[in-house]
Protein backbone atom coordinates (compact mmCIF):
# COMPACT_ATOMS: atom_id res chain seq x y z
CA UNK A 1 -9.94 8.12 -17.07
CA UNK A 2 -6.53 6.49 -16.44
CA UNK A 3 -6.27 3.02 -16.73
CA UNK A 4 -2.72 3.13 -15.08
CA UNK A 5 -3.63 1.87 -11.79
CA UNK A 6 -0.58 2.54 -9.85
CA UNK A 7 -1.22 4.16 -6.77
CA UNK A 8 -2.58 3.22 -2.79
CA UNK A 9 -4.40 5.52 -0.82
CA UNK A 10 -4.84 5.30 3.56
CA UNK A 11 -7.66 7.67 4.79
CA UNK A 12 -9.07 7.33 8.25
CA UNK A 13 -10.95 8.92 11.22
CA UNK A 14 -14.09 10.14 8.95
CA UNK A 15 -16.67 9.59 12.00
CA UNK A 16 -20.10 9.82 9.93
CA UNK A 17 -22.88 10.15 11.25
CA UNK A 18 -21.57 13.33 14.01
CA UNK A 19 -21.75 15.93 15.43
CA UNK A 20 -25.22 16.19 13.24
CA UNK A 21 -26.91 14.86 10.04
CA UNK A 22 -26.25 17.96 8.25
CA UNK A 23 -22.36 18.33 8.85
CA UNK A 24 -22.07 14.81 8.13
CA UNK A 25 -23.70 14.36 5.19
CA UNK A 26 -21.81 17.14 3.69
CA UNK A 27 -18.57 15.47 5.07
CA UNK A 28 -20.01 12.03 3.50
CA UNK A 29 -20.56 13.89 -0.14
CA UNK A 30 -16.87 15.57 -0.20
CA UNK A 31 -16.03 11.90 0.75
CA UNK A 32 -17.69 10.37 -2.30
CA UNK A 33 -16.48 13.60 -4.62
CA UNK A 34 -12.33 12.20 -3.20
CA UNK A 35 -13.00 8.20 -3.89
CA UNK A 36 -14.33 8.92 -7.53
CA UNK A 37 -11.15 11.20 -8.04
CA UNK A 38 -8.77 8.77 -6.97
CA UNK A 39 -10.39 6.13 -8.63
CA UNK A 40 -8.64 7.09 -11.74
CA UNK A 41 -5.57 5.41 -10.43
CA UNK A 42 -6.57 3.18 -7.68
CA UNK A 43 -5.60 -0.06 -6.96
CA UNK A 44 -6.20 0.36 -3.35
CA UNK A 45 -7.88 2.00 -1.01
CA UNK A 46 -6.94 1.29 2.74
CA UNK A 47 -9.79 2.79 4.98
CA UNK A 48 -7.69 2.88 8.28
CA UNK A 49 -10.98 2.73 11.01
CA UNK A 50 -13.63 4.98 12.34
CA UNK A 51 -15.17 5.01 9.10
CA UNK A 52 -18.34 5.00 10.92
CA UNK A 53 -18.82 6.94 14.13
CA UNK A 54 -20.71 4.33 15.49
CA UNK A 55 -21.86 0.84 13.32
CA UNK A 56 -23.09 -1.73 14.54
CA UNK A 57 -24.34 -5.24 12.23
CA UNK A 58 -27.42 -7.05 14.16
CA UNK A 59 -28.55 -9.99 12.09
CA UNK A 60 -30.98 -8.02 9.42
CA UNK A 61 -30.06 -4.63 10.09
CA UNK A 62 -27.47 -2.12 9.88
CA UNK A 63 -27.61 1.29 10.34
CA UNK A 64 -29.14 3.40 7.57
CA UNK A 65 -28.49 6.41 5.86
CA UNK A 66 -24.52 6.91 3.92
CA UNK A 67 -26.13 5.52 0.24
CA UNK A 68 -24.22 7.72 -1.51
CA UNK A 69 -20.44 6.13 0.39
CA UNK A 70 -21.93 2.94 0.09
CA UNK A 71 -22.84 3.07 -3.10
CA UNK A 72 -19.79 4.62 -4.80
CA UNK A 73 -17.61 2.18 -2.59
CA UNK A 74 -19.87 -0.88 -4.54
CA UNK A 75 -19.07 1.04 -7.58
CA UNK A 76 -15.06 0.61 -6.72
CA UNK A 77 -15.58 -2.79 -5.81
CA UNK A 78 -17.13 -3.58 -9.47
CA UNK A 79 -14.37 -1.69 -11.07
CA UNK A 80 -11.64 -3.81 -9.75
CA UNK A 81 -10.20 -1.36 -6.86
CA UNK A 82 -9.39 -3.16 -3.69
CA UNK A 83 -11.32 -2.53 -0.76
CA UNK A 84 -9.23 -3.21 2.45
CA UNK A 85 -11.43 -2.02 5.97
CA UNK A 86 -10.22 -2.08 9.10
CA UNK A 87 -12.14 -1.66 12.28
CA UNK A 88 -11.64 1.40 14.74
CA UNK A 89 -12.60 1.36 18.21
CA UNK A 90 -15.77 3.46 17.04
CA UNK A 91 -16.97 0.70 14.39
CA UNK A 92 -15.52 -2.54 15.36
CA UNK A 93 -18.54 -3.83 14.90
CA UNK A 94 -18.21 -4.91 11.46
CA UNK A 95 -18.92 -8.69 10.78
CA UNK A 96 -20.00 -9.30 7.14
CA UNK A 97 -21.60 -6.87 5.89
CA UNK A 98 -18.68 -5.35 3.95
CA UNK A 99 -17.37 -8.07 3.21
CA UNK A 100 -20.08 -9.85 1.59
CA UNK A 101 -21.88 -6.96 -0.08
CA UNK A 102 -18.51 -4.86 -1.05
CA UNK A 103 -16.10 -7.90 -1.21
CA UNK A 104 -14.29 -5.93 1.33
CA UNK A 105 -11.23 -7.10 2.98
CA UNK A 106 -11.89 -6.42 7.02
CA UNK A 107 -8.71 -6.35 9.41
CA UNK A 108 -9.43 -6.37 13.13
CA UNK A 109 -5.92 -5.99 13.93
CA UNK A 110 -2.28 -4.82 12.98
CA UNK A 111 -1.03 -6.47 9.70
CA UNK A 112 2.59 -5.78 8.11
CA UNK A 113 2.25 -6.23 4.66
CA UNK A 114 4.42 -6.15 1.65
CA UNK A 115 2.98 -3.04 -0.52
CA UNK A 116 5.09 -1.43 -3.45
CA UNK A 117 7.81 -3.36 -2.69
CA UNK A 118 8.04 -1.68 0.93
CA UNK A 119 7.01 -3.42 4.60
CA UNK A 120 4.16 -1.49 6.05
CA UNK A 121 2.82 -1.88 9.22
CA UNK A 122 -0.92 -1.06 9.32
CA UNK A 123 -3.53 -0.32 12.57
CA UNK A 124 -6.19 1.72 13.40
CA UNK A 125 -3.62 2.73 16.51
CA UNK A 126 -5.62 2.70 19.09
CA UNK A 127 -4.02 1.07 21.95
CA UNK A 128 -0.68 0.83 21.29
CA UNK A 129 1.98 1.37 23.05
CA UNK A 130 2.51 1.51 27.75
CA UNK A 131 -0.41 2.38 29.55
CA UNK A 132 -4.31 3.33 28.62
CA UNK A 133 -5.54 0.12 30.67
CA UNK A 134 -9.01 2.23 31.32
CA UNK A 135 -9.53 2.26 27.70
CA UNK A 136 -7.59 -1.61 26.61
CA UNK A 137 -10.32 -2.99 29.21
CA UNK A 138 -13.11 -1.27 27.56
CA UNK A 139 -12.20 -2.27 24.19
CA UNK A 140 -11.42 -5.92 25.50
CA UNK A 141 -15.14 -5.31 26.77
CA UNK A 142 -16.24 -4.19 23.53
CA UNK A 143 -15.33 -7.15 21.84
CA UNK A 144 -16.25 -9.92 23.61
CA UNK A 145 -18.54 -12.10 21.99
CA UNK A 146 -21.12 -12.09 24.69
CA UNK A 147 -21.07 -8.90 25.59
CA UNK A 148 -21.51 -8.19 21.73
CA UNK A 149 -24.41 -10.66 21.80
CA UNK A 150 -26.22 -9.07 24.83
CA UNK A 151 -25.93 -5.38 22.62
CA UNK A 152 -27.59 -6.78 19.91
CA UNK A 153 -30.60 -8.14 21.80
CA UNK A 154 -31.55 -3.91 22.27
CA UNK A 155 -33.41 -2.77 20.00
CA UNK A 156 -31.76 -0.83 17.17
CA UNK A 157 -33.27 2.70 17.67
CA UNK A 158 -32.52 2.74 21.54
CA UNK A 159 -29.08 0.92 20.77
CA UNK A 160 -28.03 3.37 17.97
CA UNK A 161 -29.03 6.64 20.10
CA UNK A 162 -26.92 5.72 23.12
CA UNK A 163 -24.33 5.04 20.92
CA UNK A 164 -24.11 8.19 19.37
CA UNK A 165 -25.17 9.92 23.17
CA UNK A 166 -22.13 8.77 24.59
CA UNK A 167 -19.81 9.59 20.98
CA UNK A 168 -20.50 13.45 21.08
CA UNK A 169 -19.03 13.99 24.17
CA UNK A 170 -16.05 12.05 22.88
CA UNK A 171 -12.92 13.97 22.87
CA UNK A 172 -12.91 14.05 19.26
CA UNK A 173 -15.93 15.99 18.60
CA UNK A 174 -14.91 18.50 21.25
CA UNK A 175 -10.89 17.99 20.99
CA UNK A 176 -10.86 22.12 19.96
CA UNK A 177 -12.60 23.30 23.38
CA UNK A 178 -10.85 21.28 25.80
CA UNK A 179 -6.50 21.11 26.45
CA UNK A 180 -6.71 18.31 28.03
CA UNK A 181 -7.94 16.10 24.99
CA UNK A 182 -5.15 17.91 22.80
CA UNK A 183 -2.71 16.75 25.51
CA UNK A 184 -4.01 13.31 25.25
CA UNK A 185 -4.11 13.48 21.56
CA UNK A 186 -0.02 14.00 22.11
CA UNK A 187 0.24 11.09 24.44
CA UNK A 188 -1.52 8.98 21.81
CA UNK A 189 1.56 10.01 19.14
CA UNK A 190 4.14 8.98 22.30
CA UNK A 191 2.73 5.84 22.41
CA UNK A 192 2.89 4.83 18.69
CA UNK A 193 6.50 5.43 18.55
CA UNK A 194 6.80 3.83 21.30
CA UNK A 195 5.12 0.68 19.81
CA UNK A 196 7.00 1.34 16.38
CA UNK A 197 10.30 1.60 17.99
CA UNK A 198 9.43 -1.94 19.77
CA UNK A 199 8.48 -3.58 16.61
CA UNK A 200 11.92 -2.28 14.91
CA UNK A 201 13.87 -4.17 17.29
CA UNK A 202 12.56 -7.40 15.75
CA UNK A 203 12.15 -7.06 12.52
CA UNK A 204 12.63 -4.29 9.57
CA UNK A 205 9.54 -1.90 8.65
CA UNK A 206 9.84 0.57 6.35
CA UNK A 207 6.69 2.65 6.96
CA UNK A 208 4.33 2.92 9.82
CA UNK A 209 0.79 4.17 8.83
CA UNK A 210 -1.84 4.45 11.87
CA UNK A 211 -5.43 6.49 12.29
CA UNK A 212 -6.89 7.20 15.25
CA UNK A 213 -4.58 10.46 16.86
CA UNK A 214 -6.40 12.61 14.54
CA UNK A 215 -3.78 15.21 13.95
CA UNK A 216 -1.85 14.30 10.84
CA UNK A 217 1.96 13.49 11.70
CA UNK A 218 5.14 12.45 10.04
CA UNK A 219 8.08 11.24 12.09
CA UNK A 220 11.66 9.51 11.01
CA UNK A 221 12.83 6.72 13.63
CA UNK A 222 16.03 6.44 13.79
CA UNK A 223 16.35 3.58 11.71
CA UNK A 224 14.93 5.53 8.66
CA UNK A 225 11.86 4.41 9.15
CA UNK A 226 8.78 6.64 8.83
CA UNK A 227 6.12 7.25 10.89
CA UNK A 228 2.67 8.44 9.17
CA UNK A 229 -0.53 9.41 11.15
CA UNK A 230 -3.10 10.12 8.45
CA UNK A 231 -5.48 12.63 9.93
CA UNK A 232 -9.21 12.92 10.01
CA UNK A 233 -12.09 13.55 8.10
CA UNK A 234 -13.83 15.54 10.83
CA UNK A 235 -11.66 18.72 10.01
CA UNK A 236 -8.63 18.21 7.80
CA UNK A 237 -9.27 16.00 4.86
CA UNK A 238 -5.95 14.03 4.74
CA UNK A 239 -4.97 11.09 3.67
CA UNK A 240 -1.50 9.11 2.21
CA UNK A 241 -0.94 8.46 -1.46
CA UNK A 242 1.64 5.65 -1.98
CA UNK A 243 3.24 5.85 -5.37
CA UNK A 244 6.40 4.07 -6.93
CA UNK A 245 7.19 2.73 -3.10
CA UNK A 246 7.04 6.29 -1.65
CA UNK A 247 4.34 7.88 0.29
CA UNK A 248 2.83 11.48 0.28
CA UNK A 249 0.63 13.14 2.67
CA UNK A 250 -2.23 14.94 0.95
CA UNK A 251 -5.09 17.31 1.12
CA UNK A 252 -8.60 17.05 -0.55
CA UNK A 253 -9.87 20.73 -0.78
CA UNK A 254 -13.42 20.80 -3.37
CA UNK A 255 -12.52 22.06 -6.34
């Protein structure tokens, strides 16, 4: 194994735990079969939201099931590799856990951060940009502190199924059968340039890397700037490597 640890890899949009248990535990095994490869040269891993298609933290519980991520993300922890999490609109439910049993870093919001020597802007993407005040309410909704409060008073079985009721008829899990979601999924892109192009007016950023579109896109502003979405986990198996201050978008295929 390598003990040249030199590289930074973004991955986002896995969405375990749907459309079943069986296509998501395989998803969550080809998952755990790409962190131990890239452990070899780690010294990052950026998980960019929606780890989790649902995840919620009540005060002794969590969701069960995904030993095998958990575990081999533990395993990464104890080797040194830098966890950084941040929430999606699907598991922005995240309080400690992660960080106190992974030593996780958890971001609930855009950062721009100094990485290789290049300024990154990082975000789950969700929200960005004009319009979508249907959905900016919701997720205002979704994390208010009381309303977060009043969830957690359900019990976990009933709160868990509606959860997962209401995420498989989510445009993602159906974005192949219906035009309109693709169109949306196009709108979504709009908007983070939109947002990126506001940001460069302000202040330099070299890259842009954002989750949440699900269809994996690379765009030059016309700054020279670069625009990365990373993909899913759900179909394609991307994600960015960031080497020597430049950044490559990649497929896992099992090998």
């Amino acid at each position: 194994m390598s003990l040249n640890r030199d590289s930074i890899y973004f991955v986002s949009d896995m969405h375990f735990g749907v459309p079943d248990r069986e296509s998501s535990f395989k998803r969550e095994k080809l998952f755990v079969k790409w962190l131990e490869k890239i452990s070899e040269d780690a010294s990052d891993i950026y998980i960019m939201g929606d780890m989790f298609d649902f995840w919620f933290e009540w005060k002794h519980v969590v969701p069960k099931g995904y030993i095998r991520l958990l575990g081999k993300m533990a395993e990464l922890s104890d080797k040194g590799i830098k966890l950084h999490l941040f929430t999606g609109n699907h598991d922005m439910w995240m309080f400690s856990y992660f960080r106190n049993e992974l030593g996780a870093f958890i971001y609930r919001k855009d950062i721009v951060a100094t990485i290789q020597h290049k300024v990154v802007c990082l975000a789950h993407g969700d929200g960005l940009g004009p319009g979508d005040y249907g959905y900016k309410f919701i997720k205002k909704l979704f994390r208010n502190k009381f309303a977060q409060w009043c969830y957690a008073r359900l019990h976990p079985n009933f709160a868990v199924w509606l959860a997962l009721f209401f995420s498989r008829k989510s445009r993602y899990i159906n974005r192949e059968k219906n035009k309109k979601n693709r169109e949306r999924e196009r709108k979504l892109t709009e908007n983070q340039l939109i947002h990126a192009r506001q940001m460069l007016k302000t202040k330099h950023i070299d890259y842009f890397v954002f989750g949440h579109q699900h269809t994996p896109e690379c765009e030059t502003l016309e700054n020279g700037s670069v625009l990365y979405n990373i993909g899913n986990w759900l179909n394609d198996f991307t994600y960015l490597k960031m080497k020597n201050s430049n950044i490559e978008q990649c497929v896992f295929t099992k090998e």
